[in-house]
N, C-alpha and C. Protein backbone atom coordinates (compact mmCIF):
# COMPACT_ATOMS: atom_id res chain seq x y z
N UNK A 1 -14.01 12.04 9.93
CA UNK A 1 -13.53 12.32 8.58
C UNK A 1 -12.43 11.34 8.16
N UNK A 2 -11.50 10.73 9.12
CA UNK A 2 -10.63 10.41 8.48
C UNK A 2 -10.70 8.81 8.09
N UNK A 3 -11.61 8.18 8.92
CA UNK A 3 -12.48 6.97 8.42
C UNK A 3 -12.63 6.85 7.05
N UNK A 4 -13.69 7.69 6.70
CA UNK A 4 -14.08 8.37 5.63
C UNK A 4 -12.62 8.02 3.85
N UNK A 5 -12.13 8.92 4.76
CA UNK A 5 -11.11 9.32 3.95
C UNK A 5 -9.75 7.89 3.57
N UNK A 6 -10.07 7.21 4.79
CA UNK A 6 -8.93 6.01 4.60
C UNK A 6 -10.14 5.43 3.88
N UNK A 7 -11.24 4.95 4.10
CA UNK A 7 -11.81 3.78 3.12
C UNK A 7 -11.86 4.74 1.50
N UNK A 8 -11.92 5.59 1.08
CA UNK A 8 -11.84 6.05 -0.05
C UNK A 8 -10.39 5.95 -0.70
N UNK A 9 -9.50 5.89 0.84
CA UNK A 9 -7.98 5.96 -0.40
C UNK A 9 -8.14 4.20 -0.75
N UNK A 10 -8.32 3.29 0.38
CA UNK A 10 -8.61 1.44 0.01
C UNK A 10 -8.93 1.45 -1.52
N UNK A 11 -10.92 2.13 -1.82
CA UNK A 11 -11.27 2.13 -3.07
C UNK A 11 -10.51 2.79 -4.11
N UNK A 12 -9.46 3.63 -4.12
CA UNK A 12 -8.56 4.07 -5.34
C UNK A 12 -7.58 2.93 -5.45
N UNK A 13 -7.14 2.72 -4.21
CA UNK A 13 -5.79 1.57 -4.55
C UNK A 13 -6.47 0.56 -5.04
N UNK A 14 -7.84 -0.27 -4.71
CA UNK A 14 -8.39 -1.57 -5.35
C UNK A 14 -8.55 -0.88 -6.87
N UNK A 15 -9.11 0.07 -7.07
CA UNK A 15 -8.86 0.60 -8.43
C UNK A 15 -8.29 0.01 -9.39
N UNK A 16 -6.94 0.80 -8.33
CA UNK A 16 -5.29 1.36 -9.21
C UNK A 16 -5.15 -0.32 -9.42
N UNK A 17 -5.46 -1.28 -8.71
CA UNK A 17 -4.72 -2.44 -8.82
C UNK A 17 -5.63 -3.49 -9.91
N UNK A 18 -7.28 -2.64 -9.93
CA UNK A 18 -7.74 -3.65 -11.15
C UNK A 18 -7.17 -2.74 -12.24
N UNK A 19 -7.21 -1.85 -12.41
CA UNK A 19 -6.72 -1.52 -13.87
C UNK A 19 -5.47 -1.90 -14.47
N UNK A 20 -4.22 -1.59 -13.16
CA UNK A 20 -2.76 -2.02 -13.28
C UNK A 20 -2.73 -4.38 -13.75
N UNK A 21 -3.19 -4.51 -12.44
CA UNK A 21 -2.93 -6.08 -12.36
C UNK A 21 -4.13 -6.39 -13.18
N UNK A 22 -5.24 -5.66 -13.44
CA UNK A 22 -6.18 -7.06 -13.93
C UNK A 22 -7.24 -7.71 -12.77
N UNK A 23 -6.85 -7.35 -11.50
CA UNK A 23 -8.08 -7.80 -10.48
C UNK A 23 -7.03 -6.73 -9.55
N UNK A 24 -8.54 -6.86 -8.50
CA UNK A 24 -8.02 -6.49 -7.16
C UNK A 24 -7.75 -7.14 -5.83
N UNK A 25 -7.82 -6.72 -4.89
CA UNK A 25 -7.89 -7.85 -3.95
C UNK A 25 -9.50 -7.94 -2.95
N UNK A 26 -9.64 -8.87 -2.55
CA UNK A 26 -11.22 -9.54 -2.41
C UNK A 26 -11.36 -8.37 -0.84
N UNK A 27 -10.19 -8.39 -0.29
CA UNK A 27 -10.23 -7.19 1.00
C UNK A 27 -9.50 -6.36 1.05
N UNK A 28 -10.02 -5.27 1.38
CA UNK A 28 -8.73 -3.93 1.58
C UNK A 28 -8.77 -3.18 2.81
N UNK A 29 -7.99 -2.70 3.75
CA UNK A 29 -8.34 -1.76 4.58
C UNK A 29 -7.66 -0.73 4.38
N UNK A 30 -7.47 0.63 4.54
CA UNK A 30 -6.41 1.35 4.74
C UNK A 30 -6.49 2.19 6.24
N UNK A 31 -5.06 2.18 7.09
CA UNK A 31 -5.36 2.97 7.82
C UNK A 31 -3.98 3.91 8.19
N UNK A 32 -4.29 5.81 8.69
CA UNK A 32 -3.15 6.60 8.37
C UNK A 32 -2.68 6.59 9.62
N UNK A 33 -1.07 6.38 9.64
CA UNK A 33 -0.68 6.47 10.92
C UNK A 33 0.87 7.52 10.54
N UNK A 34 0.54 8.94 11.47
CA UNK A 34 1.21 10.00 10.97
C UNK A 34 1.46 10.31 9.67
N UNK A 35 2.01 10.25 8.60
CA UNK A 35 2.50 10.16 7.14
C UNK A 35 2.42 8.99 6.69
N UNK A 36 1.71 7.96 7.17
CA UNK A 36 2.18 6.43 6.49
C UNK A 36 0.63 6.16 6.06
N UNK A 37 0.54 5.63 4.90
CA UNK A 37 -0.90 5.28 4.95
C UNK A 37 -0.59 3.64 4.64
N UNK A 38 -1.04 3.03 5.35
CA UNK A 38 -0.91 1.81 5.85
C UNK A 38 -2.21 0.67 4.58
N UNK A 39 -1.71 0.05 3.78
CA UNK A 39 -2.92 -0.80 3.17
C UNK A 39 -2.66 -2.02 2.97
N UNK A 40 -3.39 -3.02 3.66
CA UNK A 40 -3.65 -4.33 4.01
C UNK A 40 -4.73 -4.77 3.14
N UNK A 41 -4.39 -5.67 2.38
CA UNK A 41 -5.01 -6.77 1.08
C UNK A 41 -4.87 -8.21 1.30
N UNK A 42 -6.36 -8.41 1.60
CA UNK A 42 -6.08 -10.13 1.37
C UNK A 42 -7.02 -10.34 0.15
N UNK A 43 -6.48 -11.77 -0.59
CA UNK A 43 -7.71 -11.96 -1.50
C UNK A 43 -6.26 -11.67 -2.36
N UNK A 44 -5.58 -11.93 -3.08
CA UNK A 44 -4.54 -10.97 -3.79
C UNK A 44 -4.54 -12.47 -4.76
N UNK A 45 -4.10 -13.59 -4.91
CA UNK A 45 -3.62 -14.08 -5.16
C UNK A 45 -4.57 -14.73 -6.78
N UNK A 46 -4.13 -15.32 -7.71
CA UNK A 46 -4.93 -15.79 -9.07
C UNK A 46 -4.89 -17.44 -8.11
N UNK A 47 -5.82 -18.19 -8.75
CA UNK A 47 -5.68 -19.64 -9.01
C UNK A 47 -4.52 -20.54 -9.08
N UNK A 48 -4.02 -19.38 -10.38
CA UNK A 48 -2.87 -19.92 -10.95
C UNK A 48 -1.81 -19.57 -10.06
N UNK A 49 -1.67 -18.11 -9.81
CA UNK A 49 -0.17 -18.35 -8.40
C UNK A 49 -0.37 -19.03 -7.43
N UNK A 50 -1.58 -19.53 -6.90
CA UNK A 50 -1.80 -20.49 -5.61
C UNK A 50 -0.97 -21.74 -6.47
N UNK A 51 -1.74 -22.63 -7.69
CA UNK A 51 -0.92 -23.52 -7.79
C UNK A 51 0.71 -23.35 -7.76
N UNK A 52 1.53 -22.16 -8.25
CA UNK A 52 2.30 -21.74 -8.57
C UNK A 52 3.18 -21.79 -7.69
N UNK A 53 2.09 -21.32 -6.24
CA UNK A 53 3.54 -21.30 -5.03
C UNK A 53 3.88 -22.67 -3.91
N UNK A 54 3.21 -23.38 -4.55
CA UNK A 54 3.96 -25.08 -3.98
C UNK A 54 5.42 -25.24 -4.36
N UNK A 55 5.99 -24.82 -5.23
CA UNK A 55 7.19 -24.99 -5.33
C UNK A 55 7.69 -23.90 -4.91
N UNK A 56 9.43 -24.13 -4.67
CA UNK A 56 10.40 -22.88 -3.94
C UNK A 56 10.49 -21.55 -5.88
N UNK A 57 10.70 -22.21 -6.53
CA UNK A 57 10.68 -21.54 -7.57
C UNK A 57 9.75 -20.72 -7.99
N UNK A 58 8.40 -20.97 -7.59
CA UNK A 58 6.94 -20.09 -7.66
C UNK A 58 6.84 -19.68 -7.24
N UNK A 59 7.11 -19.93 -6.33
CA UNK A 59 7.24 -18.80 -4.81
C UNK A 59 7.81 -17.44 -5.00
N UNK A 60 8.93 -17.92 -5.27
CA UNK A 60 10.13 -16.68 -4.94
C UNK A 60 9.56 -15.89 -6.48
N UNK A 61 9.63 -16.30 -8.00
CA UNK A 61 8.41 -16.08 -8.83
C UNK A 61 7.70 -15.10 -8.32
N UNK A 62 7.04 -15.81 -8.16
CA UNK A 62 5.41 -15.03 -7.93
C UNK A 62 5.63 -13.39 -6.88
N UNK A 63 6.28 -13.77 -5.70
CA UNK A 63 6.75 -12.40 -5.22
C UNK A 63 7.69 -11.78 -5.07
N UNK A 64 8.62 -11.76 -6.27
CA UNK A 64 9.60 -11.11 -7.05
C UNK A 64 8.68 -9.90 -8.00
N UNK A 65 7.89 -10.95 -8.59
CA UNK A 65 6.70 -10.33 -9.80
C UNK A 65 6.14 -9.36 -9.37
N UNK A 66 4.93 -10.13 -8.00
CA UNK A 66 4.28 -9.41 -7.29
C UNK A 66 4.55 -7.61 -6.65
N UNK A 67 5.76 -7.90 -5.99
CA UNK A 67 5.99 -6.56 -5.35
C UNK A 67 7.00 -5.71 -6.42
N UNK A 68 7.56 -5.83 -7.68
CA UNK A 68 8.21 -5.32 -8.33
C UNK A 68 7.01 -4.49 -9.17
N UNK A 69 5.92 -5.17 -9.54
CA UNK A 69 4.77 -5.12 -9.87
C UNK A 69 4.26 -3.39 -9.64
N UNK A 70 4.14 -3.95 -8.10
CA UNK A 70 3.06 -3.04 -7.33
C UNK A 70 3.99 -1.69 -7.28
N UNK A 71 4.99 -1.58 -6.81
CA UNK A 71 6.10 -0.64 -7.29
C UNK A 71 6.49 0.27 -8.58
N UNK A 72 6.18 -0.51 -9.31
CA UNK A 72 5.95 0.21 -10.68
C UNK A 72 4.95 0.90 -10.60
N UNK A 73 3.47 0.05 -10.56
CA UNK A 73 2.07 0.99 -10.51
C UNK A 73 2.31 2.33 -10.34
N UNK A 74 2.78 2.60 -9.23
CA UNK A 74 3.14 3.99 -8.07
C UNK A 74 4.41 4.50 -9.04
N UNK A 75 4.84 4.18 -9.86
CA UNK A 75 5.89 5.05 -11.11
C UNK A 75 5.22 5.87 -11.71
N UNK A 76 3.77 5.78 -12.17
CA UNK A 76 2.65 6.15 -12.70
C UNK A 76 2.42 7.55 -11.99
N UNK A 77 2.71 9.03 -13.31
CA UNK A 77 2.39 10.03 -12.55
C UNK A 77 1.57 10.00 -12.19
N UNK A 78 0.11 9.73 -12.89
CA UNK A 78 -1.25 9.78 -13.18
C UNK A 78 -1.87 9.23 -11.68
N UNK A 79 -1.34 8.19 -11.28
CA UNK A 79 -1.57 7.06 -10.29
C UNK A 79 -1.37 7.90 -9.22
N UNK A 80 -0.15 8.68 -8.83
CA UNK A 80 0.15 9.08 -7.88
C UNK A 80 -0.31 10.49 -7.70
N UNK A 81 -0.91 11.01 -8.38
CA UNK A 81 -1.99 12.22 -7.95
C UNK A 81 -3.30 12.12 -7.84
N UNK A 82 -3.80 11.00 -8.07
CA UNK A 82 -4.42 10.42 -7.68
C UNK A 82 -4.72 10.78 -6.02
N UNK A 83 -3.42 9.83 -5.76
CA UNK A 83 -3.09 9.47 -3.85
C UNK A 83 -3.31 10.92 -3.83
N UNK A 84 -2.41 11.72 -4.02
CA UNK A 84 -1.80 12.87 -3.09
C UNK A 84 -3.22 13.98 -3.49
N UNK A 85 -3.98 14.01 -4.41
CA UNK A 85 -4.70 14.95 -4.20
C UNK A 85 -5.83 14.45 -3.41
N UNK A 86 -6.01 12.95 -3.03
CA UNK A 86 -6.77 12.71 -2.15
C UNK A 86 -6.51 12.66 -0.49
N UNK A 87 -5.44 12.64 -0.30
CA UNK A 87 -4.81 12.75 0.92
C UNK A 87 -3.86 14.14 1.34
N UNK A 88 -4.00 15.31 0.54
CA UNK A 88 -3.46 16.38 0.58
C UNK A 88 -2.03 16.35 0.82
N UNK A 89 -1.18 15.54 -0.13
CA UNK A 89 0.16 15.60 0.51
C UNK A 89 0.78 14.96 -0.65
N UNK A 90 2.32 15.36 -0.53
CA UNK A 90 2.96 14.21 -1.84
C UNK A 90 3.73 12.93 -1.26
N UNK A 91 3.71 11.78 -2.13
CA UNK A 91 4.16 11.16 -1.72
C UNK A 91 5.39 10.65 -2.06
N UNK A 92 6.28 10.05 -0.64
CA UNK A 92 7.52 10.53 -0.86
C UNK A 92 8.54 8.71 -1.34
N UNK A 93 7.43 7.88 -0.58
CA UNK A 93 8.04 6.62 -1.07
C UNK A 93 7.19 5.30 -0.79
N UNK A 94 7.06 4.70 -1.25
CA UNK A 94 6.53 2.99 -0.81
C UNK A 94 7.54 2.08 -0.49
N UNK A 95 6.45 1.18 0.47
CA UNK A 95 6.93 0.06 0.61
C UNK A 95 6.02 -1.47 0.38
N UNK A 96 6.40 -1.95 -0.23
CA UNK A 96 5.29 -3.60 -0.64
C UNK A 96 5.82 -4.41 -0.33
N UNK A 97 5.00 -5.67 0.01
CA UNK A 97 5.29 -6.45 0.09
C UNK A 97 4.01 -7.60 0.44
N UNK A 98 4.29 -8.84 0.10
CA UNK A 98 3.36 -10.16 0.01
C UNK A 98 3.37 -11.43 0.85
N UNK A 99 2.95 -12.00 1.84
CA UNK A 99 3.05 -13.09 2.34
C UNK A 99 1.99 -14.22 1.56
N UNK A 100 2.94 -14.36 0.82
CA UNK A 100 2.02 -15.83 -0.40
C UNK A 100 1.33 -16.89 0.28
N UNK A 101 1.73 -17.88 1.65
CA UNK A 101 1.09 -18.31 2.27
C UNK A 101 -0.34 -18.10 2.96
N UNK A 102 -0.09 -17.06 3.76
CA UNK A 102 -1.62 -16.25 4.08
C UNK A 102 -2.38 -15.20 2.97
N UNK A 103 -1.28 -14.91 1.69
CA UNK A 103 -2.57 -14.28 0.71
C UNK A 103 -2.34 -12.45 1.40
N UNK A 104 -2.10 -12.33 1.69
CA UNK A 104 -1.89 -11.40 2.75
C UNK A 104 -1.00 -10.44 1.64
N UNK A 105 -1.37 -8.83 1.32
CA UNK A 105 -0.42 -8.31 1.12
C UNK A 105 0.17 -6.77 1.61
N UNK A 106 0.58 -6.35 2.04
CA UNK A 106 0.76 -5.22 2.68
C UNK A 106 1.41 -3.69 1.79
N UNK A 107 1.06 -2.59 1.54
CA UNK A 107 1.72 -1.31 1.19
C UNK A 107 1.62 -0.33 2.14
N UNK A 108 3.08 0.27 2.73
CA UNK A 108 3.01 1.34 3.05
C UNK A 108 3.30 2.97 2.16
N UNK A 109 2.41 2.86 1.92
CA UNK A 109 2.67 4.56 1.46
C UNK A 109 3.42 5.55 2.29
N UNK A 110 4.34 6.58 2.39
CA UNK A 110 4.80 7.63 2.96
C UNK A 110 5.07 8.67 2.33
N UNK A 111 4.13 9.63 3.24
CA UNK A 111 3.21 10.69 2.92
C UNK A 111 4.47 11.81 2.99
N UNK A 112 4.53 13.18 2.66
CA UNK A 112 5.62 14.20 3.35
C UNK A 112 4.96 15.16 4.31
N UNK A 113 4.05 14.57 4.75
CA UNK A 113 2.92 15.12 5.80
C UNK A 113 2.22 14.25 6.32
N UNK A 114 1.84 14.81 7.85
CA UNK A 114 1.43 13.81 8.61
C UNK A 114 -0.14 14.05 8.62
N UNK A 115 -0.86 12.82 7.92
CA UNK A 115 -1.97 12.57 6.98
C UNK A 115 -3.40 13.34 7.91
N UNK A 116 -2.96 13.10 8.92
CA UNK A 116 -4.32 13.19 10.24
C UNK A 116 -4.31 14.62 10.53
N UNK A 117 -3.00 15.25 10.82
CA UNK A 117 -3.25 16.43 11.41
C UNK A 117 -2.62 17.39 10.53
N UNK A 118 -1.73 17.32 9.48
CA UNK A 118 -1.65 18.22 8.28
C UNK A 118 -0.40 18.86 8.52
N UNK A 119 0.61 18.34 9.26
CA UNK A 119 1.84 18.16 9.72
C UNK A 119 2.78 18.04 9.15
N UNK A 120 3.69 18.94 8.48
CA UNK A 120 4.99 18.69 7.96
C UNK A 120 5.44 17.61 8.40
N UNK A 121 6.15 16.48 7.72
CA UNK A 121 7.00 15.62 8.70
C UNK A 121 8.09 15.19 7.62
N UNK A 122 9.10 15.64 8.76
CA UNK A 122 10.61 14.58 8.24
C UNK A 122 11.75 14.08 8.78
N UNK A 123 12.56 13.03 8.19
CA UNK A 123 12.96 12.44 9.05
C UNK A 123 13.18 12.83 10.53
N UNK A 124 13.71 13.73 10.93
CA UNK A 124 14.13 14.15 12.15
C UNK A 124 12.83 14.93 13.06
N UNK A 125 11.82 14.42 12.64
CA UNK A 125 10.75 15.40 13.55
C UNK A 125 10.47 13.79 14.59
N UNK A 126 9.46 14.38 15.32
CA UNK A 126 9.16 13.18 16.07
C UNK A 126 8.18 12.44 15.91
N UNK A 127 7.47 12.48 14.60
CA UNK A 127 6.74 11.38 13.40
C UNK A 127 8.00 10.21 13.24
N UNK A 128 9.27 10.59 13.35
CA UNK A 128 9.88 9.40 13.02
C UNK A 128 10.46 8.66 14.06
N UNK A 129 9.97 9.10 15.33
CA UNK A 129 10.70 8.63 16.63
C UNK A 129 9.48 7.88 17.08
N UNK A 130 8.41 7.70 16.48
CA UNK A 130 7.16 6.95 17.02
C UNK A 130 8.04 5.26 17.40
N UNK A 131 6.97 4.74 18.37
CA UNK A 131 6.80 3.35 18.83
C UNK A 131 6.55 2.89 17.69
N UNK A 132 6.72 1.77 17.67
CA UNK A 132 6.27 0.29 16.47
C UNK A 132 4.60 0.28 16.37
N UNK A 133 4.05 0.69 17.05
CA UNK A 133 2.63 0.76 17.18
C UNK A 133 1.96 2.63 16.65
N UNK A 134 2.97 3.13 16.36
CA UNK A 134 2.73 4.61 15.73
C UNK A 134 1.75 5.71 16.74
N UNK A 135 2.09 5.24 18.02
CA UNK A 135 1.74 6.24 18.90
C UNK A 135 2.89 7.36 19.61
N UNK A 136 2.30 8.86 19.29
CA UNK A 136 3.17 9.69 20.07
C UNK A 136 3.97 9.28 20.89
């Protein structure tokens, strides 16, 4: 099920991001690790920000834009019940961010429940004492 359920949240966020940005990205994965729903995008970038990020000024540009961007989206009540009635939980905060070189862009979602097993979680439980690799 939860296969399932991460490639369906991928197809809402490519969604959320053609309707918001105007395209999506060419790859998406999502995957839930305790409360975090983890989504990895390559393919992100226009033509025009590729030319854009040869200089230090386009750069910093482009993912200033970029992740201030994607942050807003998720301001969107509409957007964010979306997530949470598909993942049974509310969500409590994001994190974005872009590596312009590799195209590469990363969101962590955090859930107020732990996505897999339906788990209260907060700071002080031991969802937040996980390894860097998000194993018990």
């Amino acid at each position: 099920m939860t296969r399932r359920v991460e490639h369906e949240f991928s197809m809402l966020v490519r969604e959320i991001r053609k309707e918001y940005v105007g395209s999506g990205p060419q790859q998406i994965r999502t995957r839930f690790v305790g409360p975090w729903a983890i989504t990895e995008m390559k393919g992100n970038l226009t033509d025009v920000e590729k030319w854009m990020i040869d200089s230090n000024e386009g750069r910093r540009m482009i993912h200033e834009t970029r992740t201030k961007m994607v942050k807003d989206i998720y301001k969107h009540a509409e957007v964010v019940e979306k997530l949470e009635t598909l993942v049974n939980a509310k969500l409590v905060t994001l994190f974005a961010d872009i590596n312009l070189e590799s195209d590469v862009a990363i969101t962590v979602f955090v859930f107020d429940r732990d996505i897999q097993s339906g788990a209260r979680w907060s700071a002080g439980s031991s969802a937040s004492r996980r390894t860097s690799a998000g194993c018990p």
